[in-house]
PDB file of N, CA and C in Angstrom:
ATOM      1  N   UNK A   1    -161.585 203.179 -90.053  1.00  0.00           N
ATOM      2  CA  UNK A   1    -161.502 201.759 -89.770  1.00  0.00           C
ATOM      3  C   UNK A   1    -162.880 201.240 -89.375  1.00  0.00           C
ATOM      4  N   UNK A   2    -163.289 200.447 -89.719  1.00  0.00           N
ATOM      5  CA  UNK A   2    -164.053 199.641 -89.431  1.00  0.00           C
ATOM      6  C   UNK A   2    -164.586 198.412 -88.002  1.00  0.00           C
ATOM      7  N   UNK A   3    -165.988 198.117 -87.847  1.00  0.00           N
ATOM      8  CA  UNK A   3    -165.767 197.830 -86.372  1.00  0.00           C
ATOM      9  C   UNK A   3    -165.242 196.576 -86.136  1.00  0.00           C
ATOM     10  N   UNK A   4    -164.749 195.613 -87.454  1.00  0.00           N
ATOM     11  CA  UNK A   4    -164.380 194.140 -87.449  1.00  0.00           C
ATOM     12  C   UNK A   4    -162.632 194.591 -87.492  1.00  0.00           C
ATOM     13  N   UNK A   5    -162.160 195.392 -87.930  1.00  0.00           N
ATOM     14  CA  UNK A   5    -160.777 195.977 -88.076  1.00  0.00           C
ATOM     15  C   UNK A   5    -160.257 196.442 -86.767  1.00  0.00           C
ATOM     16  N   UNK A   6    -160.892 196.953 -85.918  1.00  0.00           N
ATOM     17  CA  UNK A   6    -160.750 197.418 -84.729  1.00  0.00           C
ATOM     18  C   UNK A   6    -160.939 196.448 -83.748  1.00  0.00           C
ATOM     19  N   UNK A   7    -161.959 195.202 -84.181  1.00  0.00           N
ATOM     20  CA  UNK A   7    -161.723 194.123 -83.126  1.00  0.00           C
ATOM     21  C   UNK A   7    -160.815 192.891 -83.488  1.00  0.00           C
ATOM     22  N   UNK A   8    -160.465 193.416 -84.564  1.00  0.00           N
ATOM     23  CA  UNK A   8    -159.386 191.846 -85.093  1.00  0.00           C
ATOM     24  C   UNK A   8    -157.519 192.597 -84.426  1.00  0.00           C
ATOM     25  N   UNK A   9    -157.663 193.951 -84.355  1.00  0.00           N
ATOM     26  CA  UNK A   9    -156.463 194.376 -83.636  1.00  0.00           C
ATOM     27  C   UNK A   9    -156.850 194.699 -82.260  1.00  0.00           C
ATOM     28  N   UNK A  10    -157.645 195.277 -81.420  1.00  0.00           N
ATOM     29  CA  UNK A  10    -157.616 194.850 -80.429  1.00  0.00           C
ATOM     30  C   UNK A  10    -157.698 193.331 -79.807  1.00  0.00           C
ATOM     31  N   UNK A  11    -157.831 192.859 -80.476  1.00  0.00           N
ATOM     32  CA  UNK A  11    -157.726 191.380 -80.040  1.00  0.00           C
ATOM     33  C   UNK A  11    -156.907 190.483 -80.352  1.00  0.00           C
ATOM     34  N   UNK A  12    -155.456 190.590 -81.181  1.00  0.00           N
ATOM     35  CA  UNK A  12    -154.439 190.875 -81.512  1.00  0.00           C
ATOM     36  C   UNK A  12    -153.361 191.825 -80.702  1.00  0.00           C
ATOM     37  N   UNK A  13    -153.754 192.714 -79.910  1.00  0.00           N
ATOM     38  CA  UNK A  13    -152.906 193.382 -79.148  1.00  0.00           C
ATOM     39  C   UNK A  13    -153.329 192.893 -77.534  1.00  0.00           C
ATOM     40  N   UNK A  14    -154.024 192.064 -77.435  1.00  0.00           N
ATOM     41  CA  UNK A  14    -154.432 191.631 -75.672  1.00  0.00           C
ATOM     42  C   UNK A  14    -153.745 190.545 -75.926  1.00  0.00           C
ATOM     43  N   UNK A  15    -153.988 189.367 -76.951  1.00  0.00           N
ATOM     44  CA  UNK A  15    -152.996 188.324 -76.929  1.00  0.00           C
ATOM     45  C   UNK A  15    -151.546 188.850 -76.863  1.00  0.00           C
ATOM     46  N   UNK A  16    -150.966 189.694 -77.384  1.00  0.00           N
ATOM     47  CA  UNK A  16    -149.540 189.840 -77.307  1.00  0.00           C
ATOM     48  C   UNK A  16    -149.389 190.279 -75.317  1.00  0.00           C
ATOM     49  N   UNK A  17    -150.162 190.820 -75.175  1.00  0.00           N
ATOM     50  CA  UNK A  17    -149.993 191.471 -74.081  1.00  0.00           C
ATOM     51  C   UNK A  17    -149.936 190.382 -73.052  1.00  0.00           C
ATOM     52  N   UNK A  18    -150.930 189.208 -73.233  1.00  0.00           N
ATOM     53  CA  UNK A  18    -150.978 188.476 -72.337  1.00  0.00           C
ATOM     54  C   UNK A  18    -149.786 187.397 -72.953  1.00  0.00           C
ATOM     55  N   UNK A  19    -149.138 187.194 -73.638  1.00  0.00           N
ATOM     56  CA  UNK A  19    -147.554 186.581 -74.038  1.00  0.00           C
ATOM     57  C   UNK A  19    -146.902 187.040 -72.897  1.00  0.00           C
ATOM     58  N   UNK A  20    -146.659 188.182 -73.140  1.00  0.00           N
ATOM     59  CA  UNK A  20    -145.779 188.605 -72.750  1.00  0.00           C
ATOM     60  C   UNK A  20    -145.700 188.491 -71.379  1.00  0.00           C
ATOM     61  N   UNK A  21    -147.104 188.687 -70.304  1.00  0.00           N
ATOM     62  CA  UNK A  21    -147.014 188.822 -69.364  1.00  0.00           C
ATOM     63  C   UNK A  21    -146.592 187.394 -68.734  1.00  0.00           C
ATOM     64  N   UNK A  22    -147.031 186.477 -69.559  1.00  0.00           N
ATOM     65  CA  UNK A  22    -146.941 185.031 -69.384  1.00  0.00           C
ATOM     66  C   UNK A  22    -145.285 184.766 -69.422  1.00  0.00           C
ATOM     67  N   UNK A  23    -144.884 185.331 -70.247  1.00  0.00           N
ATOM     68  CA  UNK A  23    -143.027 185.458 -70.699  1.00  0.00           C
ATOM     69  C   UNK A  23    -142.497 185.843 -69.286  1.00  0.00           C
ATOM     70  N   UNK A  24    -142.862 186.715 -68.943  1.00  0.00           N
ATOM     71  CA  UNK A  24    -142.359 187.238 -67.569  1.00  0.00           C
ATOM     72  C   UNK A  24    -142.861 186.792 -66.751  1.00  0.00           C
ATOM     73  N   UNK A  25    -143.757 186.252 -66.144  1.00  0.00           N
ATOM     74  CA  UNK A  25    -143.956 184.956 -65.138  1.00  0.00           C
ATOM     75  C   UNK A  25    -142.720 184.370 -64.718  1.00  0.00           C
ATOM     76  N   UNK A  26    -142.499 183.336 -66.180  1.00  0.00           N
ATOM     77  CA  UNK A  26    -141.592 182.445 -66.306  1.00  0.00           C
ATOM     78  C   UNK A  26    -140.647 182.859 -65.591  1.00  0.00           C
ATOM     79  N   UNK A  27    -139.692 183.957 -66.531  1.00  0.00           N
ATOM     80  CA  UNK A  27    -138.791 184.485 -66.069  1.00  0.00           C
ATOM     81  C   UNK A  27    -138.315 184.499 -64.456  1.00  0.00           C
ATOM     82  N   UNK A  28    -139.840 185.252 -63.779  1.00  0.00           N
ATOM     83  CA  UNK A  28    -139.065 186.068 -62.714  1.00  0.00           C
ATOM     84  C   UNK A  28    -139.082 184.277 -62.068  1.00  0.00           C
ATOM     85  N   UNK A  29    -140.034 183.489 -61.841  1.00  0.00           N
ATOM     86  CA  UNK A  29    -140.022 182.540 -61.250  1.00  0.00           C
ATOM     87  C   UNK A  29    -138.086 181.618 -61.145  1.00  0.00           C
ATOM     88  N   UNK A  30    -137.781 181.492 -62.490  1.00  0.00           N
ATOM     89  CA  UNK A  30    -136.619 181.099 -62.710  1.00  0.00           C
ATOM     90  C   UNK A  30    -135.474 182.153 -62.303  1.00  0.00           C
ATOM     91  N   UNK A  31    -135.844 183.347 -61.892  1.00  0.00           N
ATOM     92  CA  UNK A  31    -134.436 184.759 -61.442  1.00  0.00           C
ATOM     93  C   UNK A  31    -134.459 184.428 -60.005  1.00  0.00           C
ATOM     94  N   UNK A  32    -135.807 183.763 -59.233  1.00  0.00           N
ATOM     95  CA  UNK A  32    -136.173 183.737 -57.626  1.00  0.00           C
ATOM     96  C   UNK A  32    -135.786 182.128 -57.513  1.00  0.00           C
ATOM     97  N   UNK A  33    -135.735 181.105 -58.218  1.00  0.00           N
ATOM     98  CA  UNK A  33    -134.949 179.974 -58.360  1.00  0.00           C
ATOM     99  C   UNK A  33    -133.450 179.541 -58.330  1.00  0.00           C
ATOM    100  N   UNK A  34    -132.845 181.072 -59.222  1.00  0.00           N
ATOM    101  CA  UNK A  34    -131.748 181.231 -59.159  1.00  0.00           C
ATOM    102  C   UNK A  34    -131.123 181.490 -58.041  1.00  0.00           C
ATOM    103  N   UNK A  35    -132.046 182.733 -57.603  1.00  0.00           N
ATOM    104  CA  UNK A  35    -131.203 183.180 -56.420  1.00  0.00           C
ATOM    105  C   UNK A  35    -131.128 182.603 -54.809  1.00  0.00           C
ATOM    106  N   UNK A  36    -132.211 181.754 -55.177  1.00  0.00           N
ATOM    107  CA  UNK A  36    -132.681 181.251 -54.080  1.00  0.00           C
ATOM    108  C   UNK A  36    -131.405 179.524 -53.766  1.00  0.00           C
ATOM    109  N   UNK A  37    -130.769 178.992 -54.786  1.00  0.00           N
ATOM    110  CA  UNK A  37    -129.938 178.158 -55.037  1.00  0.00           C
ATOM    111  C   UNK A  37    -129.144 179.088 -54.789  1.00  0.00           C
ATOM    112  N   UNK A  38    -128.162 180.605 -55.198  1.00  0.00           N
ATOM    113  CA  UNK A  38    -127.004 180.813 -54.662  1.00  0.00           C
ATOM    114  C   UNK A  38    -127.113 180.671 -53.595  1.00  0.00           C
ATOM    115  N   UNK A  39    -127.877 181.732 -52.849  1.00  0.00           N
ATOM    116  CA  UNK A  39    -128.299 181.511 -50.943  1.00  0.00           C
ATOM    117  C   UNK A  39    -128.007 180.514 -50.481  1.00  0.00           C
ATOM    118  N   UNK A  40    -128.406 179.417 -51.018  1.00  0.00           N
ATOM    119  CA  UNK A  40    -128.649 178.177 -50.494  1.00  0.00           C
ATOM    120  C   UNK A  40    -127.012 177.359 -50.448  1.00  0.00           C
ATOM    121  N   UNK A  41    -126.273 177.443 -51.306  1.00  0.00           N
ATOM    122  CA  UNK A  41    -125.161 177.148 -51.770  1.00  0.00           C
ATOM    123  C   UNK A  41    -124.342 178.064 -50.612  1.00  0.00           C
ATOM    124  N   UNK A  42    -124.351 179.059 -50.459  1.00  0.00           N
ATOM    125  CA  UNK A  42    -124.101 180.039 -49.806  1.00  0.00           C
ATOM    126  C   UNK A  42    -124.000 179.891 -48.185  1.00  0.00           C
ATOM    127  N   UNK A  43    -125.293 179.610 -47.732  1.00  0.00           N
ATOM    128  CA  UNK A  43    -125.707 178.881 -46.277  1.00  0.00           C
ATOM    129  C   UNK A  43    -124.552 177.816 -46.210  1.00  0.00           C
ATOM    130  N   UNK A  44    -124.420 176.688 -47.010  1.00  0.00           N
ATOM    131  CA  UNK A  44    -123.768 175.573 -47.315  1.00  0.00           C
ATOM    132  C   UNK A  44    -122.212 176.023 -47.085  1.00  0.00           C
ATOM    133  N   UNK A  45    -121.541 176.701 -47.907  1.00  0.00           N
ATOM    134  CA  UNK A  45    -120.433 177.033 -47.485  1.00  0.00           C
ATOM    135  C   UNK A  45    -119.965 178.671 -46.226  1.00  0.00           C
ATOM    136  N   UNK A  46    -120.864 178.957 -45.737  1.00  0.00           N
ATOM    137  CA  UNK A  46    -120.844 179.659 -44.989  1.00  0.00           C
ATOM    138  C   UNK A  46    -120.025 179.235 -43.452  1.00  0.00           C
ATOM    139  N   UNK A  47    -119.144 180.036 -42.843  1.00  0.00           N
ATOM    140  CA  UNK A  47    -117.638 179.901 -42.375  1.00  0.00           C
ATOM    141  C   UNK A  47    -118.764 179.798 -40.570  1.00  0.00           C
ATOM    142  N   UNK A  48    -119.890 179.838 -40.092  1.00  0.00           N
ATOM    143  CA  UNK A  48    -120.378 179.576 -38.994  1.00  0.00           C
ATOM    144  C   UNK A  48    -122.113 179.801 -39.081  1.00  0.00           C
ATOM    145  N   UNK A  49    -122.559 179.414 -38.058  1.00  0.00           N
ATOM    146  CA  UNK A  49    -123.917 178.799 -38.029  1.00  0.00           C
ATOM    147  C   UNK A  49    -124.716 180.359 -38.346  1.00  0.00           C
ATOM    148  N   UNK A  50    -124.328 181.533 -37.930  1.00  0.00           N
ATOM    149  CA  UNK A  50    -125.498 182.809 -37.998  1.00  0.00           C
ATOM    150  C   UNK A  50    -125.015 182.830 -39.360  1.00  0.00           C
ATOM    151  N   UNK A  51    -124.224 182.539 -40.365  1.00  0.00           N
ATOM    152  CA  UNK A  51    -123.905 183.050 -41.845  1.00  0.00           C
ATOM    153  C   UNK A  51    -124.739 181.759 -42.147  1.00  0.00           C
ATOM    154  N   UNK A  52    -125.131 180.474 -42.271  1.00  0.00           N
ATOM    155  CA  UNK A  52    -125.820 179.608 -42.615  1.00  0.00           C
ATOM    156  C   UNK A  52    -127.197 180.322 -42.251  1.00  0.00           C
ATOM    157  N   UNK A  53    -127.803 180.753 -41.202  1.00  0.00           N
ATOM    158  CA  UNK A  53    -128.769 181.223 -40.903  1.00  0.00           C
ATOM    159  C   UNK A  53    -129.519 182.343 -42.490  1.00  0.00           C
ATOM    160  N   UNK A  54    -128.304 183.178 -41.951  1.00  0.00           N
ATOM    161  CA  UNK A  54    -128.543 184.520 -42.884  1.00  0.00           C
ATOM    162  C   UNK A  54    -129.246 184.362 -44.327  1.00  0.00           C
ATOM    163  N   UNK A  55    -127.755 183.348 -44.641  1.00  0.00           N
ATOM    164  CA  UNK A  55    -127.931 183.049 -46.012  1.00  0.00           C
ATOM    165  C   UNK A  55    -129.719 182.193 -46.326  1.00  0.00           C
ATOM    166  N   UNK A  56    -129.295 181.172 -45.436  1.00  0.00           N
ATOM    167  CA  UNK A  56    -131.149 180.213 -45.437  1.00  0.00           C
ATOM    168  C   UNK A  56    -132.128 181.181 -45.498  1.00  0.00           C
ATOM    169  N   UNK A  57    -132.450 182.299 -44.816  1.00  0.00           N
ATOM    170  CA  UNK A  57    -133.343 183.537 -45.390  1.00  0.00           C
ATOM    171  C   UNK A  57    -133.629 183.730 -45.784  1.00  0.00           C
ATOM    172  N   UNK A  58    -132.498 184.559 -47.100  1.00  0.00           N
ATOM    173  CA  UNK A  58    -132.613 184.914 -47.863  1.00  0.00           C
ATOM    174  C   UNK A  58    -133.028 183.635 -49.039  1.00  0.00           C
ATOM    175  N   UNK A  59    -132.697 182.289 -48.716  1.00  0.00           N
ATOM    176  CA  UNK A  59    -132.667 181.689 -50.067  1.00  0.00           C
ATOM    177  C   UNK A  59    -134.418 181.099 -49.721  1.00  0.00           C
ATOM    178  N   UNK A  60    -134.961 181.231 -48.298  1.00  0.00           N
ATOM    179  CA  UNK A  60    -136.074 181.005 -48.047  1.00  0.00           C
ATOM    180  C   UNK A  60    -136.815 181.724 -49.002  1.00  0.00           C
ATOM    181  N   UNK A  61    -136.650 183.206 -49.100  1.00  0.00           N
ATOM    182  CA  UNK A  61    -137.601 184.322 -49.189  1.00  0.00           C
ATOM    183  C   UNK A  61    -137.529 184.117 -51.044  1.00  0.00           C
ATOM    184  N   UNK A  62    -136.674 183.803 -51.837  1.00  0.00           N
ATOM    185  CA  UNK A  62    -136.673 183.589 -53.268  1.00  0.00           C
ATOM    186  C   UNK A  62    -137.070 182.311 -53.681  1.00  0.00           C
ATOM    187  N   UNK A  63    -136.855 180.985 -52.642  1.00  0.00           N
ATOM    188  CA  UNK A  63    -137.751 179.841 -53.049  1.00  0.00           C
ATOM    189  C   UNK A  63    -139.632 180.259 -52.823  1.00  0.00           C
ATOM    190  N   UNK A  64    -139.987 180.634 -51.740  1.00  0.00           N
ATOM    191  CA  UNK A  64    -141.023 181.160 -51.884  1.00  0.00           C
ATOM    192  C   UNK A  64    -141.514 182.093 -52.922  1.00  0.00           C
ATOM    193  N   UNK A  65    -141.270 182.997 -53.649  1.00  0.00           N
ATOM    194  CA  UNK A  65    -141.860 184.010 -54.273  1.00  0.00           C
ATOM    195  C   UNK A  65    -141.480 182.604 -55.562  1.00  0.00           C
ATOM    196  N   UNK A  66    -140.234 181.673 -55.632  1.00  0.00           N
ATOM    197  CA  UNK A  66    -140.603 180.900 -56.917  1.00  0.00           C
ATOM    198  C   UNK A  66    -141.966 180.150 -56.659  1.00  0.00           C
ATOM    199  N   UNK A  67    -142.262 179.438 -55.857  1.00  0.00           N
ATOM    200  CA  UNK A  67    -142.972 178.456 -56.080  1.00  0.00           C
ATOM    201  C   UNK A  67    -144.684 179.360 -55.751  1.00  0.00           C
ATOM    202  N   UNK A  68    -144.662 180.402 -55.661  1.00  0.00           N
ATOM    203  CA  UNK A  68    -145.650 181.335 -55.838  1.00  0.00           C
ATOM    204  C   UNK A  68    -145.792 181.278 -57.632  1.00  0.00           C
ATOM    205  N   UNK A  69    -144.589 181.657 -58.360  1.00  0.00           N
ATOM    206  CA  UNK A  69    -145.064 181.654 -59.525  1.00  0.00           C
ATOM    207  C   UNK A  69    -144.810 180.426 -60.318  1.00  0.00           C
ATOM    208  N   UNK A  70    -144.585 179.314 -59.689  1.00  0.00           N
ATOM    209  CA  UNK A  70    -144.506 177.841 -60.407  1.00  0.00           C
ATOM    210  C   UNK A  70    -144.647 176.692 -59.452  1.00  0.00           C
ATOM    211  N   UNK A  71    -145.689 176.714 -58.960  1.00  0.00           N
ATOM    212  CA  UNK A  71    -145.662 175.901 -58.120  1.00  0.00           C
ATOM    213  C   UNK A  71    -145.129 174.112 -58.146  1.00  0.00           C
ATOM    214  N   UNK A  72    -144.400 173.830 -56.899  1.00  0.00           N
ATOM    215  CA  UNK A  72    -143.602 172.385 -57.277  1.00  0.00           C
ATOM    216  C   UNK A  72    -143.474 172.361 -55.600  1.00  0.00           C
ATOM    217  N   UNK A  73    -143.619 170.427 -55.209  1.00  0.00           N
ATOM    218  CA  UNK A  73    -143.134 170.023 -53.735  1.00  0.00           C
ATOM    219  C   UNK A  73    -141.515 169.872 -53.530  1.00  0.00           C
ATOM    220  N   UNK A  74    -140.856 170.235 -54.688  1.00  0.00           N
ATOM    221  CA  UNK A  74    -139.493 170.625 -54.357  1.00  0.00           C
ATOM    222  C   UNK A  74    -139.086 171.921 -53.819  1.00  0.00           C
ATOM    223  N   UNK A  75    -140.343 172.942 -54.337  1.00  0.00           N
ATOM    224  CA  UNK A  75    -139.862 174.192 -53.357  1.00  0.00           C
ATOM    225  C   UNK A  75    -140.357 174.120 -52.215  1.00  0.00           C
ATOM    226  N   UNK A  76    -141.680 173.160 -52.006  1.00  0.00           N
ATOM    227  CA  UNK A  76    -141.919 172.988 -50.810  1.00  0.00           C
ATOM    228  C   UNK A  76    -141.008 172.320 -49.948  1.00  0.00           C
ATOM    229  N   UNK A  77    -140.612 171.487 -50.426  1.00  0.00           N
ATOM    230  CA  UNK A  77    -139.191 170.724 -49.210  1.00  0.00           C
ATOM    231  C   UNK A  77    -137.783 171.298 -48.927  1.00  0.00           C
ATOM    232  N   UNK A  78    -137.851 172.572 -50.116  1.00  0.00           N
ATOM    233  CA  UNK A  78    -136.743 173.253 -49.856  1.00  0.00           C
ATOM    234  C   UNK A  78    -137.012 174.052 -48.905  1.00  0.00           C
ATOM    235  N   UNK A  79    -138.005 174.754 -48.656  1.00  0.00           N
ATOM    236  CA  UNK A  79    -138.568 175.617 -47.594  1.00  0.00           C
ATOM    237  C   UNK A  79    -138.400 175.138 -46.566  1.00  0.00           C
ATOM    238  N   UNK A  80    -139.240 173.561 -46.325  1.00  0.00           N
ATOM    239  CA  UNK A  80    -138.996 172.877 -45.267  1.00  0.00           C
ATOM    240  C   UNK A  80    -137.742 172.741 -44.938  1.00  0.00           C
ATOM    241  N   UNK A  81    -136.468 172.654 -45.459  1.00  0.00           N
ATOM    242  CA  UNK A  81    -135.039 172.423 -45.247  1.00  0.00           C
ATOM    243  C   UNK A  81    -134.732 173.748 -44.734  1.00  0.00           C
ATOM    244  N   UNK A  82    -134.915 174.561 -45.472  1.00  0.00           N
ATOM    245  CA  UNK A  82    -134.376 175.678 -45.139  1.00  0.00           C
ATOM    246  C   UNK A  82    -134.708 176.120 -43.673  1.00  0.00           C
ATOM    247  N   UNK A  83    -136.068 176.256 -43.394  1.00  0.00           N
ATOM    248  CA  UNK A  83    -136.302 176.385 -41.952  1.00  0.00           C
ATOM    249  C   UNK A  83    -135.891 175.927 -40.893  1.00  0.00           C
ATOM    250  N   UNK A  84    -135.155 174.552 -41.410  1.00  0.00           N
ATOM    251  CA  UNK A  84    -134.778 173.865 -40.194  1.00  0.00           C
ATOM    252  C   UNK A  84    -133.030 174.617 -40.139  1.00  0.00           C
ATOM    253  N   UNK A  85    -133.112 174.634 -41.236  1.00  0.00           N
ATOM    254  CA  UNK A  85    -131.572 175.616 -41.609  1.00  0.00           C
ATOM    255  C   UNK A  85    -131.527 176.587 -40.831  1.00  0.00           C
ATOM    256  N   UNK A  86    -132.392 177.386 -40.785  1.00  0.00           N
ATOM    257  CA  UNK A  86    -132.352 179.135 -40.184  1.00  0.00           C
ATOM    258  C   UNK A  86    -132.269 178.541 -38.322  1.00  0.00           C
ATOM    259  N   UNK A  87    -133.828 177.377 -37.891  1.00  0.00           N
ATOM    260  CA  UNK A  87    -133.462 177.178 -36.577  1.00  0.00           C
ATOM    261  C   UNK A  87    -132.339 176.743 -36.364  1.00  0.00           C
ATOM    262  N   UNK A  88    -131.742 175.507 -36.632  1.00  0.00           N
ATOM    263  CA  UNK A  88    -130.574 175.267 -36.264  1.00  0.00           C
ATOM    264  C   UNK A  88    -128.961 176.299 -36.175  1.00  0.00           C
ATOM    265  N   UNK A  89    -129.010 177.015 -37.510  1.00  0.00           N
ATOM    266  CA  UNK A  89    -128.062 177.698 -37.331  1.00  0.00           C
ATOM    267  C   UNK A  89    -128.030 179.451 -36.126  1.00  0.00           C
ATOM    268  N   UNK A  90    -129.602 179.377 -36.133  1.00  0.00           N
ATOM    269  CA  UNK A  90    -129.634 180.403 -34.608  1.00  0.00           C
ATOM    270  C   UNK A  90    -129.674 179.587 -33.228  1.00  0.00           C
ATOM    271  N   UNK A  91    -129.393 178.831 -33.440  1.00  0.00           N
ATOM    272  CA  UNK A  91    -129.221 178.083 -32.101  1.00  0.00           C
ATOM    273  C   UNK A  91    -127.777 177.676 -32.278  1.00  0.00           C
ATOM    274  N   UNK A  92    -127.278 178.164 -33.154  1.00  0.00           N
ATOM    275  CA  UNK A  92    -125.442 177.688 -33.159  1.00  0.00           C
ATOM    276  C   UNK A  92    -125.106 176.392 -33.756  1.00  0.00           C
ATOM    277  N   UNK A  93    -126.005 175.817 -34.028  1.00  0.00           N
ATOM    278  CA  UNK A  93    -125.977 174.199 -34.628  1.00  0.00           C
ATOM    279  C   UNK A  93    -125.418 174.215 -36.018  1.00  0.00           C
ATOM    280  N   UNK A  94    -124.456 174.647 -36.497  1.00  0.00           N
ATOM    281  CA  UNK A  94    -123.730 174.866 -37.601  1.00  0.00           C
ATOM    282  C   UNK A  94    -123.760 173.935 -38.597  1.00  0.00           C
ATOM    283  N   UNK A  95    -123.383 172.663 -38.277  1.00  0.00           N
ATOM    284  CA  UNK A  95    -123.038 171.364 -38.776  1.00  0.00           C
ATOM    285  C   UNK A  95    -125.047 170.647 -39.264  1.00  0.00           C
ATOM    286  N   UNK A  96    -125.676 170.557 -38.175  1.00  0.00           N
ATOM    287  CA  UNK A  96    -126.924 170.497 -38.437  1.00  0.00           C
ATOM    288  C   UNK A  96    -127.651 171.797 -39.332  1.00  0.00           C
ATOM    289  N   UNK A  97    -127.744 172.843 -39.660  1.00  0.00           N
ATOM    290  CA  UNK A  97    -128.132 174.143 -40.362  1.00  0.00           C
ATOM    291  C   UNK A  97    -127.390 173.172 -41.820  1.00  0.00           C
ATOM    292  N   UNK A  98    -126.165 173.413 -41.666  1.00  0.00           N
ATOM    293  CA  UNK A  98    -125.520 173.044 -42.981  1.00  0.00           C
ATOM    294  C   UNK A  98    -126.090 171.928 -43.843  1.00  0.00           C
ATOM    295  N   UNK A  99    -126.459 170.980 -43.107  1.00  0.00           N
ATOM    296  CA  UNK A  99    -126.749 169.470 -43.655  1.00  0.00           C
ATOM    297  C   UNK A  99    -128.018 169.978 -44.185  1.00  0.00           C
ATOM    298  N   UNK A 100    -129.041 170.899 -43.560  1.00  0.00           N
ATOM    299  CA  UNK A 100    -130.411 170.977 -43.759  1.00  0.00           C
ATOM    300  C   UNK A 100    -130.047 172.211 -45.290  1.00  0.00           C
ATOM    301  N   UNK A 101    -129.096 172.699 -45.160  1.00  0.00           N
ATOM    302  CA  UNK A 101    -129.331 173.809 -46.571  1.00  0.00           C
ATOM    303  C   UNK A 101    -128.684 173.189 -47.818  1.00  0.00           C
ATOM    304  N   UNK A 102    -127.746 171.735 -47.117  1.00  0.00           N
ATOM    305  CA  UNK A 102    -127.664 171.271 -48.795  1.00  0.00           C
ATOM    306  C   UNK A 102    -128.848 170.470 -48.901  1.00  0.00           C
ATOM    307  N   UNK A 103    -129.737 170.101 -48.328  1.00  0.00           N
ATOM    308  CA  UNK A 103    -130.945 169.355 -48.724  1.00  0.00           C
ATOM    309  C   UNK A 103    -131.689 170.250 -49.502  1.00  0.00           C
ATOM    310  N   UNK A 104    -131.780 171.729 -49.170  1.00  0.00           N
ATOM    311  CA  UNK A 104    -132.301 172.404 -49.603  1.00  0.00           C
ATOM    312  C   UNK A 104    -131.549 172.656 -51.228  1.00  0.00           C
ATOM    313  N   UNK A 105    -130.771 172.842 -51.245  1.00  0.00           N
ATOM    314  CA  UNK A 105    -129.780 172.363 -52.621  1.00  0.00           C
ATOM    315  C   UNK A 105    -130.383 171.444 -53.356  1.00  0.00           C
ATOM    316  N   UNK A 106    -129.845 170.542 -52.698  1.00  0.00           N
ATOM    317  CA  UNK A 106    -131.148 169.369 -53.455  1.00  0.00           C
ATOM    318  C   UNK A 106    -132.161 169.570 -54.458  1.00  0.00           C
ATOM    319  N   UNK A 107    -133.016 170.195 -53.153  1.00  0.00           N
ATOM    320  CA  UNK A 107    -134.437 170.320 -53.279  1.00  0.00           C
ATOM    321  C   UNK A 107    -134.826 171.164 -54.597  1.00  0.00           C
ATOM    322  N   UNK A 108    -134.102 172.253 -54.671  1.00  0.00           N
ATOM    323  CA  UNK A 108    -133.987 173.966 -55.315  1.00  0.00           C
ATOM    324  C   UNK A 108    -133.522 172.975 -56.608  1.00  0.00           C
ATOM    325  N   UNK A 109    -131.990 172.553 -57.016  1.00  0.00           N
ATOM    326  CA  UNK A 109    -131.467 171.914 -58.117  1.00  0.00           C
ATOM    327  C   UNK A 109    -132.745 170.742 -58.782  1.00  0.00           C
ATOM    328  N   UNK A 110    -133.597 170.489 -58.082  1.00  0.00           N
ATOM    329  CA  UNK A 110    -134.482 169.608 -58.851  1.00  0.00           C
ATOM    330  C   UNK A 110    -135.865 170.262 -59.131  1.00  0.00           C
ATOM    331  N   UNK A 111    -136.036 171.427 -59.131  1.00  0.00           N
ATOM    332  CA  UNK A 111    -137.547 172.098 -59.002  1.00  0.00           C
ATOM    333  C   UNK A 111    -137.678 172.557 -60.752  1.00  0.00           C
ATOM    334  N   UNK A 112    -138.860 173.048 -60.777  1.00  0.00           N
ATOM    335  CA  UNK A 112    -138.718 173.535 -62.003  1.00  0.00           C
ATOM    336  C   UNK A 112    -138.124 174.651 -62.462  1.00  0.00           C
TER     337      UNK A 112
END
């Protein structure tokens, strides 16, 4: 092979590579979107304030790693909701936690 043959496929195999990696970006961003809306949904119908807590956590910790890989001020205000979610519902504030994790609903249902 030749040295123009060898750089027209290595350079041909870095673009695919970087597809792909770009493909999976996407992805995980939208799997940590997902999950971060069940949580959140979750907090929301959760039967007392430490299960609103719990759940806000967890849906904290997957809106973050989304808006790490897609950044948007809807995951930022979901975060913000959510936090107020986690304080309120460790302080027993059930009804207040709740109101703050469907905002976070909201927030999550409108992001990218």
């Amino acid at each position: 092979m030749n040295v123009l043959n060898r750089g027209i496929i290595r350079g041909l195999l870095t673009a695919a590579f970087v597809a792909i990696l770009g493909l999976n970006a996407a992805q995980a961003a939208e799997n940590h979107k997902a999950e971060a809306l069940k949580h959140a949904e979750a907090a929301v119908a959760a039967g007392n304030a430490a299960g609103v807590a719990e759940h806000a956590e967890a849906a904290k910790t997957h809106a973050a790693a989304a808006n790490a890989e897609k950044k948007s001020p809807h995951y930022d205000a979901a975060i913000t909701s959510l936090n107020s979610a986690i304080e309120h519902g460790k302080m027993g504030h059930a009804d207040i936690a709740k109101k703050s994790a469907e905002e976070a609903v909201t927030h999550l249902k409108a992001a990218p």
